[in-house]
Protein backbone atom coordinates (compact mmCIF):
# COMPACT_ATOMS: atom_id res chain seq x y z
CA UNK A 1 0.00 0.00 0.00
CA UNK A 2 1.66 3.30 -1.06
CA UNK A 3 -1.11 5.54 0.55
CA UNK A 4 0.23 7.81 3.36
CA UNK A 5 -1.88 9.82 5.63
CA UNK A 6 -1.16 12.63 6.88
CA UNK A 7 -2.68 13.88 10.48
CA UNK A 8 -1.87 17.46 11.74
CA UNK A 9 -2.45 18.05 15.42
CA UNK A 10 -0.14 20.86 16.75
CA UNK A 11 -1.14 24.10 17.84
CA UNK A 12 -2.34 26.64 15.61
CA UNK A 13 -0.08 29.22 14.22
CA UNK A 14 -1.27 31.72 11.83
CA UNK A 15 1.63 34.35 11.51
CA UNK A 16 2.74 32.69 7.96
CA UNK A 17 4.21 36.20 6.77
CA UNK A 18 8.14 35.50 4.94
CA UNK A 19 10.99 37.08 6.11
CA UNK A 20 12.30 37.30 3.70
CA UNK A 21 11.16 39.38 -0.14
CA UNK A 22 11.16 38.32 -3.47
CA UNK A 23 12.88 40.61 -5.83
CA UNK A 24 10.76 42.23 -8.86
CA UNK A 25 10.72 40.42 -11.92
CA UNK A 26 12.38 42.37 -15.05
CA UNK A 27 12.29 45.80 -13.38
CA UNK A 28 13.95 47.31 -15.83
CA UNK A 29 11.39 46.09 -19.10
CA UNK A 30 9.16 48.22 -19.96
CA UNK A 31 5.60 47.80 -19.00
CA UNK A 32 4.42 46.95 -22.47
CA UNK A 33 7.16 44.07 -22.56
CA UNK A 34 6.12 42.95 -19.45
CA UNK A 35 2.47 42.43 -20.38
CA UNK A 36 3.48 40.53 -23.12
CA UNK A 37 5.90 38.03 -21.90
CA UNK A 38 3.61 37.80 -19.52
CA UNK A 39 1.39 36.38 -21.98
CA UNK A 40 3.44 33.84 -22.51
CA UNK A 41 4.15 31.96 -19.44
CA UNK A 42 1.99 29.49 -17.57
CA UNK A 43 -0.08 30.20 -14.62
CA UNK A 44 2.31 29.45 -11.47
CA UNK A 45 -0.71 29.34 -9.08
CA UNK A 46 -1.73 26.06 -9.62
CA UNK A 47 -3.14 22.77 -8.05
CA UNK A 48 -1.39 20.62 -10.57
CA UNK A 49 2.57 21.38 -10.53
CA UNK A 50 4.37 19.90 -13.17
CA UNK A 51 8.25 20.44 -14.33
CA UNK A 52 11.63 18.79 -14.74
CA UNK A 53 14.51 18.37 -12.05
CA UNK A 54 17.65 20.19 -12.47
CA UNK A 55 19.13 18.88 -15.80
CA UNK A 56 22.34 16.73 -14.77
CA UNK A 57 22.30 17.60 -10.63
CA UNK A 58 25.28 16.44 -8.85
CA UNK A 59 25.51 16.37 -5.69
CA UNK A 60 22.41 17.92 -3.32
CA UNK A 61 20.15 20.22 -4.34
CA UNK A 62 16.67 21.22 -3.67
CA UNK A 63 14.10 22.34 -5.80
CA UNK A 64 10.72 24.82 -4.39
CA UNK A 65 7.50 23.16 -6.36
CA UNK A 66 4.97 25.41 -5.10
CA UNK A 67 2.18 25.51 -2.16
CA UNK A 68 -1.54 24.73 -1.46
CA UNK A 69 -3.93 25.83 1.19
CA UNK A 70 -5.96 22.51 2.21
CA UNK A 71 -9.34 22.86 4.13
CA UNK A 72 -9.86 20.96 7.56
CA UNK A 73 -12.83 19.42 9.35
CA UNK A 74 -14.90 21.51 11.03
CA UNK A 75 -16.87 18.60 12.98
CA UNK A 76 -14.04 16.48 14.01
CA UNK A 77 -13.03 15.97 17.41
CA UNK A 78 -9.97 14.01 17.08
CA UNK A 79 -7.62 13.17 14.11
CA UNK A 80 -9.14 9.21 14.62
CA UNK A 81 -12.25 11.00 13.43
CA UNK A 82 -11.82 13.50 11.10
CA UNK A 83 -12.61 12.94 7.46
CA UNK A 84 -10.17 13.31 4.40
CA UNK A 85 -9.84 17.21 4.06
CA UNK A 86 -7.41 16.63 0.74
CA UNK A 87 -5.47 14.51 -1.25
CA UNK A 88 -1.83 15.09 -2.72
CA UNK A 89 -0.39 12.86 -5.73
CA UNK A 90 3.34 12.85 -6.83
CA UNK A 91 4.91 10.88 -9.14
CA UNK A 92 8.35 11.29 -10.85
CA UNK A 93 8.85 9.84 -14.57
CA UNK A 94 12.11 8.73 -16.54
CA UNK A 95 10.89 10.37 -20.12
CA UNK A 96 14.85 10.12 -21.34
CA UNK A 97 14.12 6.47 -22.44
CA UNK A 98 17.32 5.00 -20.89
CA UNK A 99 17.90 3.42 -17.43
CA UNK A 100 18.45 5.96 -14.53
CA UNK A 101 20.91 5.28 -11.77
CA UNK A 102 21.65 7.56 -9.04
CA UNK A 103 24.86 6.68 -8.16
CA UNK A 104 24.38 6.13 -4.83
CA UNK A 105 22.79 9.54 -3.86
CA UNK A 106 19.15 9.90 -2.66
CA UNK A 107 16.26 11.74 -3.73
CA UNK A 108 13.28 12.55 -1.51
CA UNK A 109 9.56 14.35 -2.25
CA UNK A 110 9.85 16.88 1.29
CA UNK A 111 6.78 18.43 2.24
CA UNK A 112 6.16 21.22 5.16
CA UNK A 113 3.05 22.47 6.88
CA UNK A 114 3.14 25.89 7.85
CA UNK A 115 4.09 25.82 11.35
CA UNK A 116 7.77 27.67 12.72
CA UNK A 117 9.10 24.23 13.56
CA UNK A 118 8.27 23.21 9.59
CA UNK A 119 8.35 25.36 6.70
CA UNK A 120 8.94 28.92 8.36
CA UNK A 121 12.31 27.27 10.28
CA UNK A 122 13.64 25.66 6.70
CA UNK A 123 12.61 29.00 5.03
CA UNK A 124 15.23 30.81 6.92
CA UNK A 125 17.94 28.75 6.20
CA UNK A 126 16.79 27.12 2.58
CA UNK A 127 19.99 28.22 0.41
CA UNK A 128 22.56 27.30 2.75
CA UNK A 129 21.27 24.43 4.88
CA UNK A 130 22.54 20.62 3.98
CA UNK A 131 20.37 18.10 2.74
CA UNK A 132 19.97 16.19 6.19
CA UNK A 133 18.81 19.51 8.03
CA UNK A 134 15.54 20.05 5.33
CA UNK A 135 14.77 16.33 6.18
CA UNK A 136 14.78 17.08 9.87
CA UNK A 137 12.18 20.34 9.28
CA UNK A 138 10.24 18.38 6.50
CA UNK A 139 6.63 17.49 8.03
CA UNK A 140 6.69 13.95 5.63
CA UNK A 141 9.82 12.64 3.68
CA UNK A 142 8.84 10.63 1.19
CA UNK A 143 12.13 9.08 -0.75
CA UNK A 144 12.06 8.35 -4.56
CA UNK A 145 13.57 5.29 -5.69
CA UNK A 146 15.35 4.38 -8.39
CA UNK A 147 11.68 2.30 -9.40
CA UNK A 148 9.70 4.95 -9.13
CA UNK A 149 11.12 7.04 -11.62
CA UNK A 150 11.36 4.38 -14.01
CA UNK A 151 7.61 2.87 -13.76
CA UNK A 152 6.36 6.55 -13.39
CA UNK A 153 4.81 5.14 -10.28
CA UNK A 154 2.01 6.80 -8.01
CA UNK A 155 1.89 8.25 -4.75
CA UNK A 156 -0.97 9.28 -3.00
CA UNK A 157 -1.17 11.10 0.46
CA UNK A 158 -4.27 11.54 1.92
CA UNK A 159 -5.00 15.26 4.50
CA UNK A 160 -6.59 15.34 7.47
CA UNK A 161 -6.86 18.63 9.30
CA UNK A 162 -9.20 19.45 12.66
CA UNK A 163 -7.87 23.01 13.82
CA UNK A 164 -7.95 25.34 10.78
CA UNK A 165 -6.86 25.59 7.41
CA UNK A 166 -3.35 25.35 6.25
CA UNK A 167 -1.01 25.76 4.16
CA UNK A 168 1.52 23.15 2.55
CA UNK A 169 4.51 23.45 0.76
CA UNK A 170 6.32 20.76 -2.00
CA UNK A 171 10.09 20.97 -2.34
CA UNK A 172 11.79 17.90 -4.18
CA UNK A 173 15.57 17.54 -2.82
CA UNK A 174 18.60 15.53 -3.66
CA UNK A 175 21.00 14.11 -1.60
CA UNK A 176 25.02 13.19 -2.92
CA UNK A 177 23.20 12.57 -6.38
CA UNK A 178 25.57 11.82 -9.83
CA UNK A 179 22.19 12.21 -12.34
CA UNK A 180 23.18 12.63 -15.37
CA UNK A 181 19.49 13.02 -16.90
CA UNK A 182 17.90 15.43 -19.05
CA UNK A 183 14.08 14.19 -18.58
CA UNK A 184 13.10 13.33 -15.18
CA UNK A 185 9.69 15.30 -15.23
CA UNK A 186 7.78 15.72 -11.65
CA UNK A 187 3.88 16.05 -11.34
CA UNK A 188 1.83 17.13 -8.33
CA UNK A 189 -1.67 17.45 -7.72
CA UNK A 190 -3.35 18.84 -4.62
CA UNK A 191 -7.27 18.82 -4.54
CA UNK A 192 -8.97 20.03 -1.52
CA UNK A 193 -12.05 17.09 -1.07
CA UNK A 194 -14.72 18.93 0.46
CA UNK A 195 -15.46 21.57 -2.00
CA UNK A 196 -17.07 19.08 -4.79
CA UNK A 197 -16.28 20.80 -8.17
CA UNK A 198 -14.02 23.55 -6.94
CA UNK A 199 -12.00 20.83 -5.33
CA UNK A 200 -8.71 21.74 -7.86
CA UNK A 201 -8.46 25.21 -6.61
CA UNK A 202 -6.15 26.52 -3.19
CA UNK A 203 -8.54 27.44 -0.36
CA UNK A 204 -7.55 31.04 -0.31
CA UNK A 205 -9.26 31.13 -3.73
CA UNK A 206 -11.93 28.90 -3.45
CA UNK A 207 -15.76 30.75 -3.96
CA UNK A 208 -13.82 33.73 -5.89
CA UNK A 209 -15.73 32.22 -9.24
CA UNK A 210 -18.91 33.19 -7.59
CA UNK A 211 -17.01 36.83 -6.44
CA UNK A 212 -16.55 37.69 -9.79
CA UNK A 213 -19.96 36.46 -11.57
CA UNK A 214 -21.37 38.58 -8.62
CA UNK A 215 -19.51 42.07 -9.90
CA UNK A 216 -19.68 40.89 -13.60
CA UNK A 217 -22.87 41.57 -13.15
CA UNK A 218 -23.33 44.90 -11.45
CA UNK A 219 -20.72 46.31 -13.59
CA UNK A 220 -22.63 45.32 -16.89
CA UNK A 221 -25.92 46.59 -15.22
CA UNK A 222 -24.50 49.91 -14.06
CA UNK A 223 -22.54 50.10 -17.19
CA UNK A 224 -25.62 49.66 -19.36
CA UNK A 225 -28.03 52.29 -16.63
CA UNK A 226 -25.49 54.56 -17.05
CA UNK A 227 -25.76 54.75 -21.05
CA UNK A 228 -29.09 54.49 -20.38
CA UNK A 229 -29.06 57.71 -18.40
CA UNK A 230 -26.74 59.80 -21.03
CA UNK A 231 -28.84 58.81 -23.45
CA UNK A 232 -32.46 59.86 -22.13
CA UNK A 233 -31.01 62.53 -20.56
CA UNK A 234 -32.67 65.86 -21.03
CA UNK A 235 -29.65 67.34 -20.07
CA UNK A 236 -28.32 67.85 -23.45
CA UNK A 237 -28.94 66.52 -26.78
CA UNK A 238 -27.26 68.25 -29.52
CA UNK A 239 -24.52 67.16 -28.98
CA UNK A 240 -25.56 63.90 -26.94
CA UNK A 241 -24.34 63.82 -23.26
CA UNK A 242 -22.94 60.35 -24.02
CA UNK A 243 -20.18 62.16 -26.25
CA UNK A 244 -18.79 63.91 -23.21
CA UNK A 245 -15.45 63.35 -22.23
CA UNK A 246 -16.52 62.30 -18.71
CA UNK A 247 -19.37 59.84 -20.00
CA UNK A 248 -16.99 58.05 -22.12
CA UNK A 249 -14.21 57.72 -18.97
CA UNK A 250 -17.47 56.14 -16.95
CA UNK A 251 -18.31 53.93 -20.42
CA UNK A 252 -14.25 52.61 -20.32
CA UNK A 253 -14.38 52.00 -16.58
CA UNK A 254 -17.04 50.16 -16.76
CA UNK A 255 -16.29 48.07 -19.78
CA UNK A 256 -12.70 47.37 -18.38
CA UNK A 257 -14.11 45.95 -15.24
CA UNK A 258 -16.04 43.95 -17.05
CA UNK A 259 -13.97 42.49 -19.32
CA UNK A 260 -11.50 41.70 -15.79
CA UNK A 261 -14.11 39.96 -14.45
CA UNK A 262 -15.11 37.93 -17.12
CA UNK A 263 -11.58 36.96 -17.70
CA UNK A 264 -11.23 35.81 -14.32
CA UNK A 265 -14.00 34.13 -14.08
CA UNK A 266 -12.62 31.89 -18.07
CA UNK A 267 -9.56 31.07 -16.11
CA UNK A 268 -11.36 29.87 -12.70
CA UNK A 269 -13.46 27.66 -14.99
CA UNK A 270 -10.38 26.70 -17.04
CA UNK A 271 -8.90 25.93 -13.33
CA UNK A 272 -11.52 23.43 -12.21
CA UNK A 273 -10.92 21.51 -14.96
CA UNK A 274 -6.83 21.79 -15.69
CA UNK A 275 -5.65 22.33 -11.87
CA UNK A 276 -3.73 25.79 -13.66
CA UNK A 277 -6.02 27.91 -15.27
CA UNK A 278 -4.47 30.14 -18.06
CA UNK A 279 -1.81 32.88 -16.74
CA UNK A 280 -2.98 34.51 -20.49
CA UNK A 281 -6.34 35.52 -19.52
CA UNK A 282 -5.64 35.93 -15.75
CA UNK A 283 -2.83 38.50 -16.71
CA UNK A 284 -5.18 40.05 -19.24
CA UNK A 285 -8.32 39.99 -16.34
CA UNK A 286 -5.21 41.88 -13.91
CA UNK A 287 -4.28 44.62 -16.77
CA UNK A 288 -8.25 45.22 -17.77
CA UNK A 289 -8.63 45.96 -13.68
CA UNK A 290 -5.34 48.10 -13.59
CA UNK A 291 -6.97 50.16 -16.66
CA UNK A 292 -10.31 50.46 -14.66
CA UNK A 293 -8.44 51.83 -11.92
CA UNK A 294 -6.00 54.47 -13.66
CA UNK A 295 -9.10 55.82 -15.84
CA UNK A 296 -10.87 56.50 -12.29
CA UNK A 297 -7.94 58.14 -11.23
CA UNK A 298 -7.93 60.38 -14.30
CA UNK A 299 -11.39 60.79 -13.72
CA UNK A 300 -11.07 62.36 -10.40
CA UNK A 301 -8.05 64.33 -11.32
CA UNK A 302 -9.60 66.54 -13.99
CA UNK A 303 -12.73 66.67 -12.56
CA UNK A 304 -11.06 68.04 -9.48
CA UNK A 305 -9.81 71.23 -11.54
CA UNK A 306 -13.03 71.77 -13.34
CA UNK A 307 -11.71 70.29 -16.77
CA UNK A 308 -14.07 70.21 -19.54
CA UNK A 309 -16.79 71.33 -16.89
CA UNK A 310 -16.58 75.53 -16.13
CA UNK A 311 -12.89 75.61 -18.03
CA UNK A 312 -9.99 73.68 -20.29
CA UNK A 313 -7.01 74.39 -17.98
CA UNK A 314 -5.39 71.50 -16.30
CA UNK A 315 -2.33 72.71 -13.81
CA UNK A 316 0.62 70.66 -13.95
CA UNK A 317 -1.31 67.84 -16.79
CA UNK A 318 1.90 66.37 -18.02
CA UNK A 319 3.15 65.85 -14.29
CA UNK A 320 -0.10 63.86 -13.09
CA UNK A 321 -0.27 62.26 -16.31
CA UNK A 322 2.76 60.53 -15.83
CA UNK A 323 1.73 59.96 -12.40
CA UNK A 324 -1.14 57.65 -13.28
CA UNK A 325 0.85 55.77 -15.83
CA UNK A 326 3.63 55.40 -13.21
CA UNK A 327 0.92 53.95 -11.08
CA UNK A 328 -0.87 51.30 -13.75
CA UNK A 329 3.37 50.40 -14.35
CA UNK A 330 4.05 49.62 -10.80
CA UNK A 331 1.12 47.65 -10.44
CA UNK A 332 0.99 46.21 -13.47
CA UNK A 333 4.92 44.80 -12.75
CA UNK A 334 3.99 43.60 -9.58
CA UNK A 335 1.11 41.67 -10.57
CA UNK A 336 3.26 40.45 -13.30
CA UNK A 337 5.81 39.33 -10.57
CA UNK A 338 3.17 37.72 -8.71
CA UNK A 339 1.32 35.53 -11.63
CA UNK A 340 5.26 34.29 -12.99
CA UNK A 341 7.34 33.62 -9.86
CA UNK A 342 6.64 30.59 -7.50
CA UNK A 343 6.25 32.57 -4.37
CA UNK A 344 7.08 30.82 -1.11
CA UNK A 345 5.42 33.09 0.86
CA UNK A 346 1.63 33.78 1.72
CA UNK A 347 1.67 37.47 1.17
CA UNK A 348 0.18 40.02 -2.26
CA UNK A 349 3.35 40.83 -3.35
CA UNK A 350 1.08 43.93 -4.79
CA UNK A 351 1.34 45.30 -0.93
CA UNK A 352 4.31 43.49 0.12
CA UNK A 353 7.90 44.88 0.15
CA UNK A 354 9.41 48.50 -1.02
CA UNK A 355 7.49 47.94 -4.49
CA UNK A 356 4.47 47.97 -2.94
CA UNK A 357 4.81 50.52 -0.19
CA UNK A 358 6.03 52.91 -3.46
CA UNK A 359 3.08 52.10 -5.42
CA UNK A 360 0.81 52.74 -1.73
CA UNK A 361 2.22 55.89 -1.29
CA UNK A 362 2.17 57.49 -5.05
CA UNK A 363 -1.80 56.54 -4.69
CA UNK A 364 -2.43 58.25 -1.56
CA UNK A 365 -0.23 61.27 -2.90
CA UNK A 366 -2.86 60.99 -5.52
CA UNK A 367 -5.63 61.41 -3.83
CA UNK A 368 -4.41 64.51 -2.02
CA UNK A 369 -3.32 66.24 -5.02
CA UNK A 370 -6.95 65.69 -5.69
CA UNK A 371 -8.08 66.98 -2.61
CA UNK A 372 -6.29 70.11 -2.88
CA UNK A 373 -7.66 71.05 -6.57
CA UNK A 374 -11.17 69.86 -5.48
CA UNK A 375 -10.94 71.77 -2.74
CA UNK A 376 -9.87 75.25 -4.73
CA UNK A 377 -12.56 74.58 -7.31
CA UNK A 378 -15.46 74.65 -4.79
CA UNK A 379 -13.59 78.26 -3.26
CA UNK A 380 -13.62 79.19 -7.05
CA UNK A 381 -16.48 78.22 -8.09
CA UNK A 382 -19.94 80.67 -7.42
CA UNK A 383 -22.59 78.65 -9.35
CA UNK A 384 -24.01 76.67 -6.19
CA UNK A 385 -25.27 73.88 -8.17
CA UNK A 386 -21.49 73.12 -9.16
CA UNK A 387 -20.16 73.75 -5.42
CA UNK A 388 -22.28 70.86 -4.28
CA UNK A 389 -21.19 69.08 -7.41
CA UNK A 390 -17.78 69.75 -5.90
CA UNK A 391 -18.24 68.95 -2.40
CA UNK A 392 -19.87 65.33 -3.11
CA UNK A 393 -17.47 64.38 -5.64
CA UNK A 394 -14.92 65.30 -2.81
CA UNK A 395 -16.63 63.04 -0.71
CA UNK A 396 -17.19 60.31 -3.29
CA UNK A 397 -13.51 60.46 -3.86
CA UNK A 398 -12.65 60.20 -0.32
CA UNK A 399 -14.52 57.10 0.37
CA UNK A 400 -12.57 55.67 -1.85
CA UNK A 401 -9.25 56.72 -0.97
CA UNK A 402 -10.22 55.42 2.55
CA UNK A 403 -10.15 51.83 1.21
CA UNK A 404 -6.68 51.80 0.20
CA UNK A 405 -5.25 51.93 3.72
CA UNK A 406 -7.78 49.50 4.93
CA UNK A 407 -7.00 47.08 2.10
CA UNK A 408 -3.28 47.45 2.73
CA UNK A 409 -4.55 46.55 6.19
CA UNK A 410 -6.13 43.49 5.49
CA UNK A 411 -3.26 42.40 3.53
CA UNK A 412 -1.20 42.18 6.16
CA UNK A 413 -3.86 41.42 9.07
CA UNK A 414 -6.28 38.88 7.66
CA UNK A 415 -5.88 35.24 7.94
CA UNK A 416 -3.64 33.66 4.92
CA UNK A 417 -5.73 31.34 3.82
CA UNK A 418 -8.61 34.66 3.49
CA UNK A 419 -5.98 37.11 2.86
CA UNK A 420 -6.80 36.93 -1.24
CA UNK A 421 -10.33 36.43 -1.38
CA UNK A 422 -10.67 39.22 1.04
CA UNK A 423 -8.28 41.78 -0.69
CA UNK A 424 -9.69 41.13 -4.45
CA UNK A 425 -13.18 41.26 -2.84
CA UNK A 426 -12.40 44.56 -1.31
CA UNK A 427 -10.89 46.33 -4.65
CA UNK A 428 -13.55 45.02 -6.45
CA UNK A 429 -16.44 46.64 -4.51
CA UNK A 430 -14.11 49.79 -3.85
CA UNK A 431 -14.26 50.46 -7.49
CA UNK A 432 -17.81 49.39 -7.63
CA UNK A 433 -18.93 51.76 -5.20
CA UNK A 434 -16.42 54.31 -7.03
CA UNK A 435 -17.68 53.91 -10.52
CA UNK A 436 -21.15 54.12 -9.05
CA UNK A 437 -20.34 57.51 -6.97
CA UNK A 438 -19.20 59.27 -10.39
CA UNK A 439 -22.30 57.87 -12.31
CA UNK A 440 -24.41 59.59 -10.15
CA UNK A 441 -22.88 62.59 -10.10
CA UNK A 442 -22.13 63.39 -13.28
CA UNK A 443 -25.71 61.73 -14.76
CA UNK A 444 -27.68 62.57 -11.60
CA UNK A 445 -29.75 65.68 -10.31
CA UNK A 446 -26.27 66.94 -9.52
CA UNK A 447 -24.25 67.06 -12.70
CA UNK A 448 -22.81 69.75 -14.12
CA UNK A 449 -22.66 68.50 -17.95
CA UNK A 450 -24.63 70.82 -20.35
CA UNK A 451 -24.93 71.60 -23.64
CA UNK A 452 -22.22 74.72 -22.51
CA UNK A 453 -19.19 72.05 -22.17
CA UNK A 454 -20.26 69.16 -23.99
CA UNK A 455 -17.91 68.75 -27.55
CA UNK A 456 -18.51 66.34 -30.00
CA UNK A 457 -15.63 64.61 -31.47
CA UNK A 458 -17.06 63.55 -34.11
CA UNK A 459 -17.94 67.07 -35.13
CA UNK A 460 -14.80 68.40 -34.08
CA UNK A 461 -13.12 66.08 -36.75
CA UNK A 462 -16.13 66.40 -39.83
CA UNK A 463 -14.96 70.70 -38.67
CA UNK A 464 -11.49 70.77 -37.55
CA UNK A 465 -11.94 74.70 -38.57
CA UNK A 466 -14.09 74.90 -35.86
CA UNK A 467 -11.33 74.63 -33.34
CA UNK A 468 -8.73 77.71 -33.46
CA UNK A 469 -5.25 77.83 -32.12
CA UNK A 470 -6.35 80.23 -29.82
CA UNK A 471 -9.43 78.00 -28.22
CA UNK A 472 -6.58 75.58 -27.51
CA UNK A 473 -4.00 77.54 -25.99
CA UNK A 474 -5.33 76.85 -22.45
CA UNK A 475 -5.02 73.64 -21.93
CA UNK A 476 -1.38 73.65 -21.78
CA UNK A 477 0.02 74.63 -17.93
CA UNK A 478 -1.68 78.19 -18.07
CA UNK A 479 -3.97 79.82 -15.88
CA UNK A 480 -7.72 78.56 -15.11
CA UNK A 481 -9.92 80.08 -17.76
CA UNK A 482 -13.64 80.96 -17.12
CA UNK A 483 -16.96 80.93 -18.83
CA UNK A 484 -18.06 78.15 -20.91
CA UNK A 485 -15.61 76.16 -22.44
CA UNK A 486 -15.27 76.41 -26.22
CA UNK A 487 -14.05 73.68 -28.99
């Protein structure tokens, strides 16, 4: 019988933050490059882990496979009586056709639960400790023989977990090895057993298909009220209010979120089914999200100085400009990071490390660049319909800024095996609530769009005489202009 069972009794520890960071991936490429190697690699955060061992390894080495969160049994008492939480197959092939012999050296399948005595204690020391020392941490050493490898053979290891969930990490190491082998090829594949057809994915993303049907939904909804609403709209109709510049931003938030969601939710169904999921669409579900995000930024920004609502100045455009797209860079390179490097640890790299703290601190210097214009264009303005406009999208704005502390927060506070689910849950109904906030307010009772300062650009081009020099002057780094705004 080749079945081992694992039973974890020991007392919980949740603090499973690394000590140590992982260095960005390809810093230096630009973030067009990075989107599309990015495209393509593999996903890395998988249930089914699959590679080849060092080609020709001499002497010891180990190799980091990758980690799963496993459920545990909420209604068992002891270990005797707790049902199968998850199962764990490895098996390790000879595809080089030829007979393998490892000269004497051994090579082991190590696996680590989460505790300090396990994986956080061999963490430390991972580079530099000897091949006996990560078989004294391991939690289960299972050794690979010589038959294995040839007959490709099996190994199953049952989970059984009573206290909480957690997490487990696969290393394959070799000890005094003289392989000299080009295709030994590895397979894992962790399934967590009580959660029926999502049993393929990690726990800290299980019930995150169901997340993102949820705000596929209201964003396609809102999207579609919010056409709805420019369209009908009294407001203005020659031009439409839908050709404003601010009803088009709202149109391309929306859409973007939508088209993130819906790519997450392809590669959670692709995951249930494959144990991997595609990295292609996820990355492409992370850079439609990123775009929501930086055209709600620009949003905010030139509504804050009145642009293309009592004037066409914009202090300073080419400095915030740059800002944003700093911002959507950042993240977009740490997400890549994230999605293409085998992280041991249990943290978003998007909040972890001097990466992320940058990328935190450019957004909140955002948002108070925002408040500060905001704040002069209700002192400037004197049509009281527009202060208010002012002084709720202030507060609209706000809310929102509010939730990136608390999301860094709950990055760092929140269990592991919730951490994700709670985080992309979070930025998904911040930008809800945001997109929402600025549909009311610019289609609502409040909105300051009229016929005075909406421009068609589809006129503009069938007329480009229509648009002087001098009716463009102002929107380089001048002075605020005044009066209705003219194109």
């Amino acid at each position: 019988d080749c079945t081992s069972v694992i039973r974890v009794a020991v007392c919980p520890d949740v603090s499973l933050q690394s000590d140590t960071e992982q260095d960005v991936l390809a810093m230096s490429l630009p973030f067009v490059s990075a989107l599309v190697s990015a495209m393509l690699l593999r996903c890395v955060d998988a249930a089914l882990f699959e590679g080849l061992l060092p080609v020709q390894s001499t002497g010891d080495f180990a190799e980091f496979i990758g980690k799963f969160c496993f459920d545990y049994d909420k209604n068992g008492t002891t270990l005797e009586e707790s049902q199968i939480v998850g199962t764990l197959e490895w098996e390790v092939m000879n595809e080089g056709g030829h007979p393998l012999n490892l000269g004497g050296g051994k090579l082991y399948v190590l696996l680590f639960d989460d505790e300090r005595s396990a994986w956080k204690k061999a963490q430390k020391t991972w580079a530099n400790s000897t091949c006996e020392e990560k078989r004294q941490s391991a939690s289960l050493v299972s050794e690979i023989s010589s038959e294995d490898i040839q007959t490709g053979t099996l190994h199953p290891i049952l989970i059984q977990e009573r206290l909480r969930p957690r997490f487990w990490y696969f290393t394959i190491v070799g000890c005094g090895l003289e392989l000299n082998h080009d295709f030994i090829r590895y397979k894992l594949h962790a399934t967590n057993e009580l959660w029926g057809w999502q049993k393929e994915i990690s726990l800290d993303h299980i019930n995150l298909f169901y997340v993102y049907l949820g705000f596929t939904i209201c964003f396609c909804m809102s999207g579609m009220a919010a056409g709805w609403v420019s369209i009908m709209s009294p407001a203005a109709q020659d031009p439409p209010l839908r050709e404003h510049p601010y009803i088009q931003f709202l149109v391309i938030s929306y859409s973007a979120s939508a088209l993130s969601c819906i790519a997450f939710l392809i590669h959670y169904g692709m995951f249930v089914h494959n144990g991997y999921g595609s990295l292609r669409i996820r990355f492409l579900g992370v850079f439609f999200g990123i775009a929501a995000n930086c055209v709600l930024y620009l949003m905010s920004m030139l509504a804050s100085c009145g642009w293309a609502i009592n004037n066409a100045a914009l202090p300073y455009r080419r400095y915030f400009l740059a800002l944003i797209s700093v911002i959507g860079a950042v993240q977009g390179l740490c997400e890549l990071h994230a999605e293409t490097t085998i992280t041991q640890s249990t943290q978003i790299f998007t909040y972890a490390g001097s990466v992320g703290a940058l990328m935190v601190v450019l957004k909140i210097f955002v948002f108070l660049w925002f408040a500060f214009q905001v704040r002069n264009s209700y002192l400037d303005e004197l049509d009281g319909r527009r202060q208010r406009f002012y002084k709720y999208l202030g507060f609209g704005i706000g809310v929102w800024a509010i939730t990136i502390p608390v999301t860094v927060l709950l990055a760092f506070k929140v269990n592991p095996w919730l951490r994700y689910k709670v985080v992309a849950s979070a930025d998904l109904a911040a930008r809800f609530v945001a997109l929402s906030v600025m549909t009311q307010i610019f289609c609502g009772p409040l909105s300051p769009l009229s016929s005075e300062n909406i421009f068609s650009l589809r006129h503009m081009r069938e007329s480009p005489v229509a648009c002087s020099k001098s009716e463009w002057t102002n929107l380089d780094d001048g002075e605020r202009g005044s009066g209705p705004l003219r194109f």
